[in-house]
Protein backbone atom coordinates (compact mmCIF):
# COMPACT_ATOMS: atom_id res chain seq x y z
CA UNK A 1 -29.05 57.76 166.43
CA UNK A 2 -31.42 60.49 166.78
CA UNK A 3 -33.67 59.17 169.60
CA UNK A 4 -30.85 58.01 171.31
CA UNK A 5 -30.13 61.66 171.30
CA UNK A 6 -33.43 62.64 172.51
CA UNK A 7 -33.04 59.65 175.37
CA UNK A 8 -29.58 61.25 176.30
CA UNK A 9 -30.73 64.74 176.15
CA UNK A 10 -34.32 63.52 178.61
CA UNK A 11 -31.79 61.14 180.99
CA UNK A 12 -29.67 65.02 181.49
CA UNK A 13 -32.81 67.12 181.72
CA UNK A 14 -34.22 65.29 184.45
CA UNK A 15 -30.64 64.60 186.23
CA UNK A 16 -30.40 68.28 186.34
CA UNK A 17 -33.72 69.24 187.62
CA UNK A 18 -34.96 66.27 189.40
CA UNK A 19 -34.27 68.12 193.28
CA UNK A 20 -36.92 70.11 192.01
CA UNK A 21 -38.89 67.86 190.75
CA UNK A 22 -39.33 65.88 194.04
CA UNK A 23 -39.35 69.24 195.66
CA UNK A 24 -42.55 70.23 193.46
CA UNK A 25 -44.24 66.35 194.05
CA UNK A 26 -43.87 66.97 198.37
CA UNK A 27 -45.63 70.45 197.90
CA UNK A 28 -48.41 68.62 196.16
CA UNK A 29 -48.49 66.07 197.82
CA UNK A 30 -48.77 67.92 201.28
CA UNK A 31 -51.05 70.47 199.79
CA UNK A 32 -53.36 68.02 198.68
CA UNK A 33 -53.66 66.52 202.16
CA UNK A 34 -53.70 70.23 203.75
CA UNK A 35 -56.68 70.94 201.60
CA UNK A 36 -58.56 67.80 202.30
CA UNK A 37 -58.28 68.27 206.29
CA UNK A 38 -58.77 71.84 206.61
CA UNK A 39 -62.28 71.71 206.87
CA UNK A 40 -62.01 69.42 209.84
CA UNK A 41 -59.34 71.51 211.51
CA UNK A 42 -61.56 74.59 211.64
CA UNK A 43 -64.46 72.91 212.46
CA UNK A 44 -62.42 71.42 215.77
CA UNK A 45 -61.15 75.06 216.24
CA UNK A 46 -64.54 76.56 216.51
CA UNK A 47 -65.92 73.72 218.11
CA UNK A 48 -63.30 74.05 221.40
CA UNK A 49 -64.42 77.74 220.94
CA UNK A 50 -67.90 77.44 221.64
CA UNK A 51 -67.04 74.66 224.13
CA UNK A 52 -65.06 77.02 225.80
CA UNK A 53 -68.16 79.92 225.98
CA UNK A 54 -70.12 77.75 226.71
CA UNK A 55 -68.67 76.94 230.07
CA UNK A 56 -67.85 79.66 230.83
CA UNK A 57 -71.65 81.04 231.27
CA UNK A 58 -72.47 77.54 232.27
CA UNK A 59 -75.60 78.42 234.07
CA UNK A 60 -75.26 75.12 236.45
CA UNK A 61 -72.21 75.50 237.40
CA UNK A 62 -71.89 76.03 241.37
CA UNK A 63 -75.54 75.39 241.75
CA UNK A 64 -76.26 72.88 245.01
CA UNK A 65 -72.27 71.62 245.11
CA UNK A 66 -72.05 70.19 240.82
CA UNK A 67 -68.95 70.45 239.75
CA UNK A 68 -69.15 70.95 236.02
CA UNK A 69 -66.11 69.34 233.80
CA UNK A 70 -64.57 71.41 231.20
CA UNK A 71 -63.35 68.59 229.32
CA UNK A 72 -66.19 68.35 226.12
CA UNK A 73 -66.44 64.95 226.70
CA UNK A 74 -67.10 64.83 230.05
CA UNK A 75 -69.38 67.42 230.64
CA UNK A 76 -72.60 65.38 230.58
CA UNK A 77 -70.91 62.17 231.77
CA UNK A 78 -69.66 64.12 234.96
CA UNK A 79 -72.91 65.13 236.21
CA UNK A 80 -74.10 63.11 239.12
CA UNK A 81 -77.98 61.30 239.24
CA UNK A 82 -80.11 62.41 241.98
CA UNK A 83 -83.10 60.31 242.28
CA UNK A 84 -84.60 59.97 245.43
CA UNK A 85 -85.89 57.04 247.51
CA UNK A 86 -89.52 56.70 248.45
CA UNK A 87 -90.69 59.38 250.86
CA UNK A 88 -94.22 59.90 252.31
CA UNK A 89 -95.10 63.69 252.68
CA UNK A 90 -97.93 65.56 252.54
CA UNK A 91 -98.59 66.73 248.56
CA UNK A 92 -97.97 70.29 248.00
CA UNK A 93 -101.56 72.02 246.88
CA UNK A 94 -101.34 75.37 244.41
CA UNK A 95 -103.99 77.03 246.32
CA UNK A 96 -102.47 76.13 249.84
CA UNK A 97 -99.56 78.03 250.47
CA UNK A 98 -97.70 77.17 253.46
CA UNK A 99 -96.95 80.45 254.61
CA UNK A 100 -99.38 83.69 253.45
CA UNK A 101 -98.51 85.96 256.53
CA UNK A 102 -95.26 86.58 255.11
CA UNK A 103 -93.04 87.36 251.53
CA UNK A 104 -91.68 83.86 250.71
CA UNK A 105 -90.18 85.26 247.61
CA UNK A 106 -87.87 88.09 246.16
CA UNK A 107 -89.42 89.80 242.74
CA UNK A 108 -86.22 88.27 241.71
CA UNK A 109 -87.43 85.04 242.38
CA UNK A 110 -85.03 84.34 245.04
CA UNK A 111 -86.94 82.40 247.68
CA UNK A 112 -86.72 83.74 251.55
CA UNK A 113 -86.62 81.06 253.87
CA UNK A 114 -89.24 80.72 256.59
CA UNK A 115 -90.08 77.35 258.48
CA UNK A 116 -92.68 75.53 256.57
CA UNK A 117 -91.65 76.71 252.99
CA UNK A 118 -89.65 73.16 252.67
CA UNK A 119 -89.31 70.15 253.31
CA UNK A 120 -85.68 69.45 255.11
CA UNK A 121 -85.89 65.45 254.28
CA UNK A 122 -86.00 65.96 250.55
CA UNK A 123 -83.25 68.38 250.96
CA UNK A 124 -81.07 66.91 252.74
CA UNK A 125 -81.11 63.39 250.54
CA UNK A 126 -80.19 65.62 247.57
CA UNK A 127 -77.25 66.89 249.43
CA UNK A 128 -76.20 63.78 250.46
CA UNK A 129 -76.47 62.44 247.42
CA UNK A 130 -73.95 65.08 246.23
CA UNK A 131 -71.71 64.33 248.68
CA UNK A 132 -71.55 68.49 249.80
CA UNK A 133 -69.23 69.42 252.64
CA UNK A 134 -70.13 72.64 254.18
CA UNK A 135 -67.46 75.44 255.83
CA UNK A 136 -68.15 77.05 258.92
CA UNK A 137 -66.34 80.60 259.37
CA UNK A 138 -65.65 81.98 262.39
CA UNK A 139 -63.53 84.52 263.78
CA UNK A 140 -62.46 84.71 267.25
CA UNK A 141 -60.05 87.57 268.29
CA UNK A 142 -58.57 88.44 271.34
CA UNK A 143 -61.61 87.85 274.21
CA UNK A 144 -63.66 86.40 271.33
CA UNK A 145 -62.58 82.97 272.04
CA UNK A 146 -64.74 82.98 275.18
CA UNK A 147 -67.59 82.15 272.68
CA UNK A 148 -66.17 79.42 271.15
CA UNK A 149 -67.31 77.08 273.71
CA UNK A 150 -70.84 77.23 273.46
CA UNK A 151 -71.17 78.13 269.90
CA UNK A 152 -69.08 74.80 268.95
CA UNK A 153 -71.13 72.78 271.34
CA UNK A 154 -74.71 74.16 269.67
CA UNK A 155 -73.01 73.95 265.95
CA UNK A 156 -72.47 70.08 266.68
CA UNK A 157 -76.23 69.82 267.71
CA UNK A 158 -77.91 72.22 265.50
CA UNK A 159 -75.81 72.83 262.48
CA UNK A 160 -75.96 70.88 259.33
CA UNK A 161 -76.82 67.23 260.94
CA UNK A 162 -76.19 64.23 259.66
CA UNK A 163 -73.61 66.60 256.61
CA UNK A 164 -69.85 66.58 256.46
CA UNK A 165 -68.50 70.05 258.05
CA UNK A 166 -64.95 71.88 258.14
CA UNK A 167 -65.23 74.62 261.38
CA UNK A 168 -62.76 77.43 260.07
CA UNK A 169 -61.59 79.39 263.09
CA UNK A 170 -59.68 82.39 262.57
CA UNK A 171 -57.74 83.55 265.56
CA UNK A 172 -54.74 84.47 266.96
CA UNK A 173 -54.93 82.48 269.76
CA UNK A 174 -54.63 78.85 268.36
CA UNK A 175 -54.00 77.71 272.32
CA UNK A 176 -57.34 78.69 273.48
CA UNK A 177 -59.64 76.86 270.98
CA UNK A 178 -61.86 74.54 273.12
CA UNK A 179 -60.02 70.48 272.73
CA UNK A 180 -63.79 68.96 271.96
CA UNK A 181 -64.65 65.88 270.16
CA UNK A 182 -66.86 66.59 267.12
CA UNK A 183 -69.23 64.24 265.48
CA UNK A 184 -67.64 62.03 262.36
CA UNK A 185 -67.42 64.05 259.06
CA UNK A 186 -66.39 67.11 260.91
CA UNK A 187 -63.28 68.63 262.15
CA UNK A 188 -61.76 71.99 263.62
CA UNK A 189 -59.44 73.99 261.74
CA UNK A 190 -57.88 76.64 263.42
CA UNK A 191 -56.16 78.87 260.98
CA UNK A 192 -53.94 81.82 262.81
CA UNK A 193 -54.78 85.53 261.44
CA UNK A 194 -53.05 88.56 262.91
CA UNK A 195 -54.67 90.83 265.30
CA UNK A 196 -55.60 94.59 265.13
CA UNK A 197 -55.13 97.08 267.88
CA UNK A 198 -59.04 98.19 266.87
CA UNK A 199 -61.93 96.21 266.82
CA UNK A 200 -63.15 98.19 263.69
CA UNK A 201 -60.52 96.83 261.91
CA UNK A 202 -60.06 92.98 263.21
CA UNK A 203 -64.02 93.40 261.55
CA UNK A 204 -63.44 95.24 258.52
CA UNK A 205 -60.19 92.90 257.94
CA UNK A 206 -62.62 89.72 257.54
CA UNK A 207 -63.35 90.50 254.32
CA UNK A 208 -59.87 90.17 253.32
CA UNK A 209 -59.40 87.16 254.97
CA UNK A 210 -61.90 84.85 253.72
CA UNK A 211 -61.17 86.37 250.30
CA UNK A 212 -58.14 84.87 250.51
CA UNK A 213 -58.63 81.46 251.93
CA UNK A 214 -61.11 81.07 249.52
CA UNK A 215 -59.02 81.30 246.74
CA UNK A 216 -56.27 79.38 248.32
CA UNK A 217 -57.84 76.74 250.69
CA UNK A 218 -61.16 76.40 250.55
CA UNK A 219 -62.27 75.94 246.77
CA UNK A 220 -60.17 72.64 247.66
CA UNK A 221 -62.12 71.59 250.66
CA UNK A 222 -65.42 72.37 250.91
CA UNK A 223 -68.58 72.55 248.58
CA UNK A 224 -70.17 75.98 250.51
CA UNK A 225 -69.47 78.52 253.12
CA UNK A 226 -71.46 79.34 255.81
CA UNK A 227 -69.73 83.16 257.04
CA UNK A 228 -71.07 83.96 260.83
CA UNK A 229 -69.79 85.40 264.35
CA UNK A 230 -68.60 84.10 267.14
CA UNK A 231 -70.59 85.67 269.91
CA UNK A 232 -73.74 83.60 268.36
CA UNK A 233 -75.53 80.03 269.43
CA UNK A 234 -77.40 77.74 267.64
CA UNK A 235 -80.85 77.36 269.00
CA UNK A 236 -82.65 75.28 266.41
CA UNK A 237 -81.86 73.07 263.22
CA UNK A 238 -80.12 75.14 260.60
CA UNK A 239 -79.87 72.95 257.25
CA UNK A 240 -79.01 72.73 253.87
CA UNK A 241 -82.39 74.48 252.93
CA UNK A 242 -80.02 77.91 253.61
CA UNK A 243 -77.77 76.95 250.45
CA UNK A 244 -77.45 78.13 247.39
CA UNK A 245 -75.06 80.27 245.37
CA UNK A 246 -75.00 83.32 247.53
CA UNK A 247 -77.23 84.39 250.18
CA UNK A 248 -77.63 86.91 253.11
CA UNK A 249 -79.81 86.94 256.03
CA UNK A 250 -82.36 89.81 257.10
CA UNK A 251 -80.97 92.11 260.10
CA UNK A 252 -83.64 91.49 262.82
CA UNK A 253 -83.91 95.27 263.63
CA UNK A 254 -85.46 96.51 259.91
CA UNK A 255 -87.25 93.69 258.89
CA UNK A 256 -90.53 95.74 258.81
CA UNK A 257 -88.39 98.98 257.96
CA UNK A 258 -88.31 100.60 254.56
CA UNK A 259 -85.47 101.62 252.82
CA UNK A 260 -84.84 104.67 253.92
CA UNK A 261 -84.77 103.79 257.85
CA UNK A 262 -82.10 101.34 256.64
CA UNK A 263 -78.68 102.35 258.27
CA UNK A 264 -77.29 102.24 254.64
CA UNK A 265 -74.14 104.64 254.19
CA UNK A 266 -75.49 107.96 253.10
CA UNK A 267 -72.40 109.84 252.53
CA UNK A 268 -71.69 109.79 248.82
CA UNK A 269 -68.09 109.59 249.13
CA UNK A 270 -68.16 106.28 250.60
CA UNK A 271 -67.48 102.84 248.47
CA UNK A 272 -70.23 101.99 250.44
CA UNK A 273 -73.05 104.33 249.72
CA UNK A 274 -76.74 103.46 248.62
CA UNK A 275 -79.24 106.19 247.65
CA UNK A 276 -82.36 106.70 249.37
CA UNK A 277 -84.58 105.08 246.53
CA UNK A 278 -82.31 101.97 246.49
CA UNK A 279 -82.17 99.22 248.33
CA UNK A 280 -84.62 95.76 249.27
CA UNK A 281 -83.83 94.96 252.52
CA UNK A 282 -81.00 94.95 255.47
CA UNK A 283 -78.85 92.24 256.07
CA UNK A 284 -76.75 91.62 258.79
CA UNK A 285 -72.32 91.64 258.23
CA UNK A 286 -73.13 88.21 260.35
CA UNK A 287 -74.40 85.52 258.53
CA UNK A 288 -73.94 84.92 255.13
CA UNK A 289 -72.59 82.30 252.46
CA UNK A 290 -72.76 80.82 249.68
CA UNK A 291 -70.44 78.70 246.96
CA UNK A 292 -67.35 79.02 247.80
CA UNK A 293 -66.34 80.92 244.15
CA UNK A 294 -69.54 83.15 245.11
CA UNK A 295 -68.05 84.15 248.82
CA UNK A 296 -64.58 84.77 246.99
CA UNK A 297 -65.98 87.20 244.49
CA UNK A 298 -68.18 88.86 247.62
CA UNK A 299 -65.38 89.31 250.01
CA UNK A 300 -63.03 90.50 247.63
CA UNK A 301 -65.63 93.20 246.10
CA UNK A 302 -65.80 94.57 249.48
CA UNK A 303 -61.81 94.22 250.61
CA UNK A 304 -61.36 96.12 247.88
CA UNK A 305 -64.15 99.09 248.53
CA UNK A 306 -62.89 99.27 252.10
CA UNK A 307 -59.47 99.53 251.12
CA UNK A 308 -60.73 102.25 249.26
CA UNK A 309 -62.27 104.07 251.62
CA UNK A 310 -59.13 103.69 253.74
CA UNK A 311 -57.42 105.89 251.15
CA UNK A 312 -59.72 108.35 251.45
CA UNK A 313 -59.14 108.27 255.73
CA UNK A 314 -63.38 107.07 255.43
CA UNK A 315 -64.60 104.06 257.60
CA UNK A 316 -68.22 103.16 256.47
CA UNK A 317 -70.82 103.73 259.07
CA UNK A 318 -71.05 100.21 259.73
CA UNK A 319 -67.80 98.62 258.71
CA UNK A 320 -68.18 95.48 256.74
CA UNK A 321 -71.78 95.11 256.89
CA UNK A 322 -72.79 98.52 255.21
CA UNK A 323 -70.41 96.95 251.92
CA UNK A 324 -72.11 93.98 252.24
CA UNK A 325 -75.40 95.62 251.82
CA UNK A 326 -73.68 97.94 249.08
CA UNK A 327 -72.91 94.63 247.31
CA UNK A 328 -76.55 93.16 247.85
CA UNK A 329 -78.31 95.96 246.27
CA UNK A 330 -76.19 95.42 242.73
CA UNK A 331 -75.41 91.62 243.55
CA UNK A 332 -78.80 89.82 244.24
CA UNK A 333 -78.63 87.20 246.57
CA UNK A 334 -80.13 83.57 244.96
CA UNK A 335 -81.50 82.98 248.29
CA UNK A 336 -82.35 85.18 251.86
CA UNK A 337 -82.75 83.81 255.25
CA UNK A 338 -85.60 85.03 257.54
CA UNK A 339 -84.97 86.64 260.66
CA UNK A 340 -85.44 82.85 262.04
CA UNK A 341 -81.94 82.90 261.14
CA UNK A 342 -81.07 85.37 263.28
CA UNK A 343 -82.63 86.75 266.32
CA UNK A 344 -81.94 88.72 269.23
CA UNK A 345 -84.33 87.58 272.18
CA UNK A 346 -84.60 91.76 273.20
CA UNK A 347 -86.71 91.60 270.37
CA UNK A 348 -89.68 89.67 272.06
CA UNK A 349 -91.17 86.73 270.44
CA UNK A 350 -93.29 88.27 267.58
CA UNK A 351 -96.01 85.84 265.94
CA UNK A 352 -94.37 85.13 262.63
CA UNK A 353 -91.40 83.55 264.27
CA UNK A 354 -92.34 80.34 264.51
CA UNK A 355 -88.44 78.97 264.84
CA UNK A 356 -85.37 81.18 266.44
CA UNK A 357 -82.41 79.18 264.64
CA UNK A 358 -79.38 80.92 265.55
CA UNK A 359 -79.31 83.43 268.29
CA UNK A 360 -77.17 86.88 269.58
CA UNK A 361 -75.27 86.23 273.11
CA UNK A 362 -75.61 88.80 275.38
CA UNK A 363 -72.47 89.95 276.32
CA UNK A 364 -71.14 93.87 277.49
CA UNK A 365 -69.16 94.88 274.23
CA UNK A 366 -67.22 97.48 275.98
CA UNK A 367 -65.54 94.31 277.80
CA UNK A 368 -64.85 92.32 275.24
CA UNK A 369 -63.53 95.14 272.60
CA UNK A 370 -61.86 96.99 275.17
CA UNK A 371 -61.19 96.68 278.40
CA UNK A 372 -59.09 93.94 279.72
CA UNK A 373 -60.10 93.04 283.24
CA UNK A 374 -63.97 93.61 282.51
CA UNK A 375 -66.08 90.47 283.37
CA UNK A 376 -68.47 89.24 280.55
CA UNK A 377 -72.29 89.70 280.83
């Protein structure tokens, strides 16, 4: 009788606590497997982390057109192989430079581009291989579509041969783009910007523009961007050897100036100012480029110090192209074109140019800024 007591009083015990009991044998249960995979969780945590930093100073990410994955697994997998057909050349020799009559590189180590320092046919098989598209910016306001013409026509012979190319003309006059057939891989875009009464500001106003078609066009389209002006023409091959992640190209007027003949701004108020004891070289507001995430973060640095300067009722001395050398000095370009790529024949013919690449038009500013029944010269 008495352990049939004891079996009673058990079979009530547990009746009356056995929600609890189950309750208790989940919790260990799910603590248990909590516990076993927490060291795994972490470690996948930290791992995404890292991952994550990684990319983000990814130091081969924009470099010649790779687009870098962000997926972990696919970062390797993603990259493309480059290996190059057979190619007869002559052998580069250590103690034969090509080129000892002129600097062929920054103390940065960004190279300066001079004919002779490469060899186009290697270059452009990389590129190919890559399958790199190349922008062309332009912008032709008001008059400035006279140009078009004959800088289309030399881009098609001269520019980027035998490479896929987007020409991005800005203008407000859509109509009056020149109806030319371009070579397969390229294609005219016209894209329609507002004018400006001044011609100060339809220059300064650039900046913002290709800030912002960079962020919402061109990251989608194109590999690099090539920034120039309209009242330009092609002379001689200009390649892929100009490429990189940003670069600028020496102002043919100071290229044997120093620093402080450089027609920096000197007024300290100015966005736009550069000491006397600062500064490498002068580039021209004309021609320049780079990735297209490099141009973005460019244009809008400077958009941003000339809409500063507005504020302050201050126009830099020379517009767009003294906060592009403001930007220079702080921002090194990876890579700077000679003044091969960009001459003005009222210069003469000096010895080192061996190649004029991409030449000024004469023209008689005061017609095509201002006056509206001026002829062109």
């Amino acid at each position: 009788m008495q352990t049939d007591h004891r079996k009673t009083r058990i079979k009530g015990l547990f009746s009356k606590y056995r929600v609890l009991l189950i309750f208790g044998l989940c919790l260990f249960i799910l603590g248990y497997f909590w516990q076993a995979s927490k060291g795994s969780w972490l470690k996948r945590k930290i791992s995404i982390l890292c991952d994550t930093q990684r990319n983000k100073i990814d130091p081969f990410h924009g470099l010649l057109g790779i687009k870098v994955s962000r997926n972990k697994t696919n970062v390797l997998h993603g990259l493309p192989e480059i290996a190059l057909p057979r190619m007869v050349y002559s052998k580069p020799h250590i103690f034969k430079p090509p080129r000892t009559d002129v600097l062929t590189m920054t103390p940065w180590l960004a190279p300066i581009i001079w004919d002779g320092t490469f060899n186009l046919e290697i270059l452009n098989e990389q590129f190919r291989q890559r399958n790199t598209t190349i922008g062309l910016t332009v912008f032709a306001i008001k008059k400035y579509v006279v140009f078009l013409q004959r800088f289309l026509a030399t881009a098609e012979t001269y520019f980027m041969v035998g490479h896929r190319v987007k020409y991005y003309i800005f203008t407000d006059r859509p109509e009056a783009i020149p109806n030319m057939n371009v070579k397969e891989g390229r294609e005219i875009v016209p894209l329609r910007v507002q004018n400006y009464p001044r011609w100060q500001e339809i220059s300064m106003r650039r900046m913002e523009m290709l800030s912002y078609y960079s962020q919402q066009r061109f990251i989608h389209e194109v590999d690099f961007l090539v920034c120039v002006d309209a009242d330009m023409q092609f002379s001689n091959e200009v390649g892929v050897e100009i490429l990189s992640e940003v670069f600028g190209t020496i102002h043919p007027g100071f290229y044997a100036a120093e620093r402080q003949a450089f027609t920096y701004e000197r007024r300290s108020t100015s966005e736009a100012y550069i000491p006397l004891d600062e500064g490498d070289f002068y580039y021209c507001g004309c021609f320049f480029g780079g990735t297209v995430a490099e141009v973005h973060k460019l244009t809008k640095k400077c958009h941003e110090a000339i809409m500063a300067d507005k504020s302050k009722s201050l126009e830099a001395i020379w517009h767009e192209e003294s906060h592009l050398n403001k930007y220079f000095v702080y921002h090194k370009p990876t890579k700077i074109l000679s003044p091969e790529y960009l001459w003005d024949n009222g210069l003469g013919s000096p010895q080192f140019l061996k190649k004029k690449r991409f030449l000024t038009v004469p023209k008689n500013h005061a017609a095509i800024r201002n006056k509206r029944n001026s002829n062109l010269k």
